[in-house]
Protein backbone atom coordinates (compact mmCIF):
# COMPACT_ATOMS: atom_id res chain seq x y z
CA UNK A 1 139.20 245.03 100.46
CA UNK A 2 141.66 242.93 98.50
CA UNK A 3 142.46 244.41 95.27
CA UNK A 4 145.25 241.59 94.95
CA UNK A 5 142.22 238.87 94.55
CA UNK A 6 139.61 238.73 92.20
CA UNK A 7 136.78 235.66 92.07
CA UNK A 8 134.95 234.75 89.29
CA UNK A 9 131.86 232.23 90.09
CA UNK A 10 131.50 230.02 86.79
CA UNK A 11 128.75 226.72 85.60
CA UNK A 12 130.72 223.63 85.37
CA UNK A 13 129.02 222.90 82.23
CA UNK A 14 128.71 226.02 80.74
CA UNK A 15 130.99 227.37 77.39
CA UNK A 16 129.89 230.77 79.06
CA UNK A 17 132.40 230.26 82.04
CA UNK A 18 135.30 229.55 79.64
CA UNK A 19 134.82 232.69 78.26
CA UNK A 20 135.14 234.55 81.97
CA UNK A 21 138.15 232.69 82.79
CA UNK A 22 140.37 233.06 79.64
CA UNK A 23 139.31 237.21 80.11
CA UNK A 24 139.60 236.88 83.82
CA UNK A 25 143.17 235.85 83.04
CA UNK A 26 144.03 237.95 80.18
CA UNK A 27 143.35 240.86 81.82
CA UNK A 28 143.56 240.64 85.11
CA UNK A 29 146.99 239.18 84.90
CA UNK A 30 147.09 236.87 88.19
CA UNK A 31 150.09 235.40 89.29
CA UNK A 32 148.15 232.71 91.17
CA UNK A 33 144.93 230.55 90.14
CA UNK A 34 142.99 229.33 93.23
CA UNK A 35 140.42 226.46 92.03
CA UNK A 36 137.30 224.91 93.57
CA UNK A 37 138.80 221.54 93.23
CA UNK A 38 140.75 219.19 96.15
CA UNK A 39 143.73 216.95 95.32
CA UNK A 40 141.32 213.93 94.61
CA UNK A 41 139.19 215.88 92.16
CA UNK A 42 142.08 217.44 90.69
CA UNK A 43 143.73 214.20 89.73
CA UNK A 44 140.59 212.72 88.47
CA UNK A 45 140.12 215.28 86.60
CA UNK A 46 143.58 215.92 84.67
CA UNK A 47 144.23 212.49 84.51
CA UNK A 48 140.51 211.64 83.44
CA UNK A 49 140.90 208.59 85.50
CA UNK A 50 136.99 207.37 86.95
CA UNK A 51 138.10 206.82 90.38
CA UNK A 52 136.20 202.77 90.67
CA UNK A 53 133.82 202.70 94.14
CA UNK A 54 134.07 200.18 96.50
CA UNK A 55 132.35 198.67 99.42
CA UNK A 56 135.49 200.69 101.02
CA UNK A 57 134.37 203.67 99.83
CA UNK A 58 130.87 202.95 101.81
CA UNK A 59 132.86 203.21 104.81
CA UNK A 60 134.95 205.64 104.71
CA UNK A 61 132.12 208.46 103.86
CA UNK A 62 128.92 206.48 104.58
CA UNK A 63 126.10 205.06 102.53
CA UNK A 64 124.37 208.60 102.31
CA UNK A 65 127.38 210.54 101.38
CA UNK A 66 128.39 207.29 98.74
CA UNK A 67 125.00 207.45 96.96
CA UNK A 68 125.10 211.30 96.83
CA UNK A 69 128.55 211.03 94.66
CA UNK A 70 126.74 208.30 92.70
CA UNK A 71 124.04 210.34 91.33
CA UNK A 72 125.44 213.61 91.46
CA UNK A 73 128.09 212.27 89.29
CA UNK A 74 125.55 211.18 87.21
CA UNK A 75 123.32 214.05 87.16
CA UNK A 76 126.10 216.26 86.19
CA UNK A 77 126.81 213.74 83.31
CA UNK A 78 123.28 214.01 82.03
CA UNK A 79 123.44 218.01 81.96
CA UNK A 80 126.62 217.86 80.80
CA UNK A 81 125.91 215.84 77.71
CA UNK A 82 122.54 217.97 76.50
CA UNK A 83 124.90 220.79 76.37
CA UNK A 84 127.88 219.03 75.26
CA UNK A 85 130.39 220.16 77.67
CA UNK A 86 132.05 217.35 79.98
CA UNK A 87 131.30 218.55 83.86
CA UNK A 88 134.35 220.02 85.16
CA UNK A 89 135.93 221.24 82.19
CA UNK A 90 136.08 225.09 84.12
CA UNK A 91 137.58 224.05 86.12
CA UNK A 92 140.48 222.39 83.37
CA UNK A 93 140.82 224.89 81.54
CA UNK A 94 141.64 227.42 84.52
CA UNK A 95 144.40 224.74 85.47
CA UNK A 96 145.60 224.06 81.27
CA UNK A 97 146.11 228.05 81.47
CA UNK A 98 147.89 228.08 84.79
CA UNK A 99 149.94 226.03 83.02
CA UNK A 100 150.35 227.56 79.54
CA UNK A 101 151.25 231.06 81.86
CA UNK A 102 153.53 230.06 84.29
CA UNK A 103 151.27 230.74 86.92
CA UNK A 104 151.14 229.18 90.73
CA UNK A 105 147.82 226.46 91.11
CA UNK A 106 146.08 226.43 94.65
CA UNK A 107 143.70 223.97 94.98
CA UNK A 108 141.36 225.11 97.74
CA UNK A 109 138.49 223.28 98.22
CA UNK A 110 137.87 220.56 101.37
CA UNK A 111 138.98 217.15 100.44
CA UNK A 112 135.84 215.06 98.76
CA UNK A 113 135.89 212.10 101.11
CA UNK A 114 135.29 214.84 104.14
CA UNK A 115 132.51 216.17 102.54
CA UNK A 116 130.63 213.16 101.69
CA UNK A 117 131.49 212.10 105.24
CA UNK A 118 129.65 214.92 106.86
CA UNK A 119 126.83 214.43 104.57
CA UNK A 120 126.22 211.03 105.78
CA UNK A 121 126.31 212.25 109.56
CA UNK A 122 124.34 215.73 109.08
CA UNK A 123 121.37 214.25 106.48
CA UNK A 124 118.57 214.11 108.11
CA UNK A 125 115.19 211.70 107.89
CA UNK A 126 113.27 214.97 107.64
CA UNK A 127 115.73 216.00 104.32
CA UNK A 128 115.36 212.37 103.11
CA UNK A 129 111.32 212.77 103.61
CA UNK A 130 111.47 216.14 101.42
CA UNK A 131 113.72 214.82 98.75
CA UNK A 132 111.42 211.86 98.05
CA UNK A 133 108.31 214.27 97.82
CA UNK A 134 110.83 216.67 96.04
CA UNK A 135 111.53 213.92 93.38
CA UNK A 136 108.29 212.26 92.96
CA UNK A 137 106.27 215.69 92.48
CA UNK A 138 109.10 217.35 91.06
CA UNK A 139 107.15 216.91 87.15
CA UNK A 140 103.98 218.70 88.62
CA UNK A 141 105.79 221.26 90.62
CA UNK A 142 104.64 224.72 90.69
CA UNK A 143 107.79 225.94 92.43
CA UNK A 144 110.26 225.31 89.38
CA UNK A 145 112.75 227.56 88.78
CA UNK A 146 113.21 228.06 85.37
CA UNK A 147 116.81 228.78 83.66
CA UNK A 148 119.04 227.74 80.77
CA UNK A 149 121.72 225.45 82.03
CA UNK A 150 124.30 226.36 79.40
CA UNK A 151 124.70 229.96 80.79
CA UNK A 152 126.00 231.06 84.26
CA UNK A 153 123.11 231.68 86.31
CA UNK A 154 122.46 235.18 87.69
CA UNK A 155 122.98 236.32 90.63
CA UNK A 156 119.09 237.08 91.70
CA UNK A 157 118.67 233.74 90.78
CA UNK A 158 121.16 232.19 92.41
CA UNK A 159 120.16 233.32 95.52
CA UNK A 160 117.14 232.11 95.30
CA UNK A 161 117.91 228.30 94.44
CA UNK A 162 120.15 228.59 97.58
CA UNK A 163 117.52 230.01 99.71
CA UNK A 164 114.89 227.41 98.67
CA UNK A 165 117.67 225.02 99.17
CA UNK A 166 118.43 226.20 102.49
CA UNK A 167 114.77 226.13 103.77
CA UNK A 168 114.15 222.55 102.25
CA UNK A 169 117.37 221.17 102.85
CA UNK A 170 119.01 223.04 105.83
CA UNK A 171 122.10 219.99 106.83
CA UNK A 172 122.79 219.81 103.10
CA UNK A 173 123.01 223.26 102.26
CA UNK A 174 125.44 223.41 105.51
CA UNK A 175 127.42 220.64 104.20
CA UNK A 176 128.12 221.24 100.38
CA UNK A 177 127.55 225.39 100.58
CA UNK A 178 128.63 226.57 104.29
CA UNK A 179 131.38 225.00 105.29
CA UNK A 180 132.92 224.31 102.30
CA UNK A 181 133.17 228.38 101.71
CA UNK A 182 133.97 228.70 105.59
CA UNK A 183 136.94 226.09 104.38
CA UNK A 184 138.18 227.80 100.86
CA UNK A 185 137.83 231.04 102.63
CA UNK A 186 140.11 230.10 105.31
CA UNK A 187 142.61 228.91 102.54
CA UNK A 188 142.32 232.00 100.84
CA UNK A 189 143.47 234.14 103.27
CA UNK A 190 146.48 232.47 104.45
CA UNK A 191 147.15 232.63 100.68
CA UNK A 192 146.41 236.27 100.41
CA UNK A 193 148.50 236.86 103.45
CA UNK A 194 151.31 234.77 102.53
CA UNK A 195 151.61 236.38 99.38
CA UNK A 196 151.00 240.13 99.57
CA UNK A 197 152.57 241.64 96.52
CA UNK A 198 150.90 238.76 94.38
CA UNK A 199 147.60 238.79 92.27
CA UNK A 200 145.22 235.68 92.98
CA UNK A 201 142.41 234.62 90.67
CA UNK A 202 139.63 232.63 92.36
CA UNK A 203 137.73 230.37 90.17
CA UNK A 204 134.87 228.77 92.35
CA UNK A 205 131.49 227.42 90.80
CA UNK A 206 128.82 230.80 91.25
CA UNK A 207 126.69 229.40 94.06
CA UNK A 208 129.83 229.77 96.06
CA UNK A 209 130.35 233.32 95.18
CA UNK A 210 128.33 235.37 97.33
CA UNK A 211 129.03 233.41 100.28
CA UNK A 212 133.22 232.76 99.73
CA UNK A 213 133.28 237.06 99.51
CA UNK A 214 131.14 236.98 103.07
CA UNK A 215 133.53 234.83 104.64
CA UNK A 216 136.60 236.93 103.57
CA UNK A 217 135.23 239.74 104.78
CA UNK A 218 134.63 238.08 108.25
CA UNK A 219 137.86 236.86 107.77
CA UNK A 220 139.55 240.20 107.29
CA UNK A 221 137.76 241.74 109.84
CA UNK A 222 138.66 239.41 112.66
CA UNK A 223 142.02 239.71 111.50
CA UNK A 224 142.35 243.29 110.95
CA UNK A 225 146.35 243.48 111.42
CA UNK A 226 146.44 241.80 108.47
């Protein structure tokens, strides 16, 4: 459908994705690297500056969407160090080799604070009822999914942590996985259209995968003059 655009879904803490993206870029030869990252991200992350919370912060995105960041930041720490990979570093490298190729940068993903914002507002007491039994049964748990965190996970298995997300945790899985691909999708395209004789490299974390190429396709479909 677009053989200008190719998207690779990596792990943000996996020496497996580093791998995909220096091929992805060696021989697919983009002239354009689209990243999962927004301009707030992208600064924290280049200039390895630990952006300090406030009580500011609070209100801006809301106590919900604050404590998310909190311990997903730390979470993401924790993995990161049993494998020994700082979270993120896909995500650097992609933009290092932009760099080291002369190649255009995109940032596409919706800005942080906007995310964490409509987490706050769309979290429901239900979700907070099933993440407390999720937590405090979570050792005992029959339901596990089992897979090795420094690896990309598989597609099959993808899909199914985002379907047993989606039943559990329907406002959540709208927040961080719908509208966020609805969003980079959107950017995407006026990318893809604005630059027609050009070759764009995605790189997006893999639960985004599946549903980013879904949304193109609507995309191109409801657009089909382009």
């Amino acid at each position: 459908m677009f053989k200008n655009m190719k998207i690779i879904g990596t792990s943000h803490i996996s020496k497996d994705s580093f791998k995909k993206i220096k091929n992805s870029i060696k021989t697919f030869k983009p002239d354009v690297v689209a990243v999962e990252l927004d301009k707030k991200r992208y600064h924290s992350l280049i200039f390895q500056k630990e952006s300090k919370l406030s009580f500011l912060d609070v209100r801006r995105v809301g106590l919900t969407g604050f404590l998310f960041l909190i311990i997903g930041k730390y979470v993401q720490k924790k993995l990161g160090s049993i494998v020994g990979i700082d979270p993120g570093s896909d995500m650097k490298l992609a933009i290092e080799l932009c760099k080291e190729n002369n190649l255009s940068l995109e940032l596409i993903d919706r800005d942080i604070e906007v995310t964490l914002r409509r987490f706050s507002q769309k979290f429901s007491f239900k979700e907070k009822l099933n993440l407390l039994k999720d937590l405090l049964f979570f050792p005992f748990s029959k339901k596990i999914i089992p897979f090795n965190i420094s690896k990309i996970p598989k597609k099959g298995l993808i899909r199914k942590i985002l379907e047993e997300i989606k039943t559990r945790y329907p406002n959540i899985y709208s927040v961080l996985i719908e509208e966020r691909n609805k969003y980079m999708a959107k950017k995407l395209f006026k990318i893809l259209r604005d630059n027609k004789n050009l070759k764009i490299l995605c790189v997006i974390g893999a639960g985004h995968e599946e549903g980013l190429h879904q949304e193109l396709k609507n995309l191109y479909y409801s657009n089909l003059s382009f």
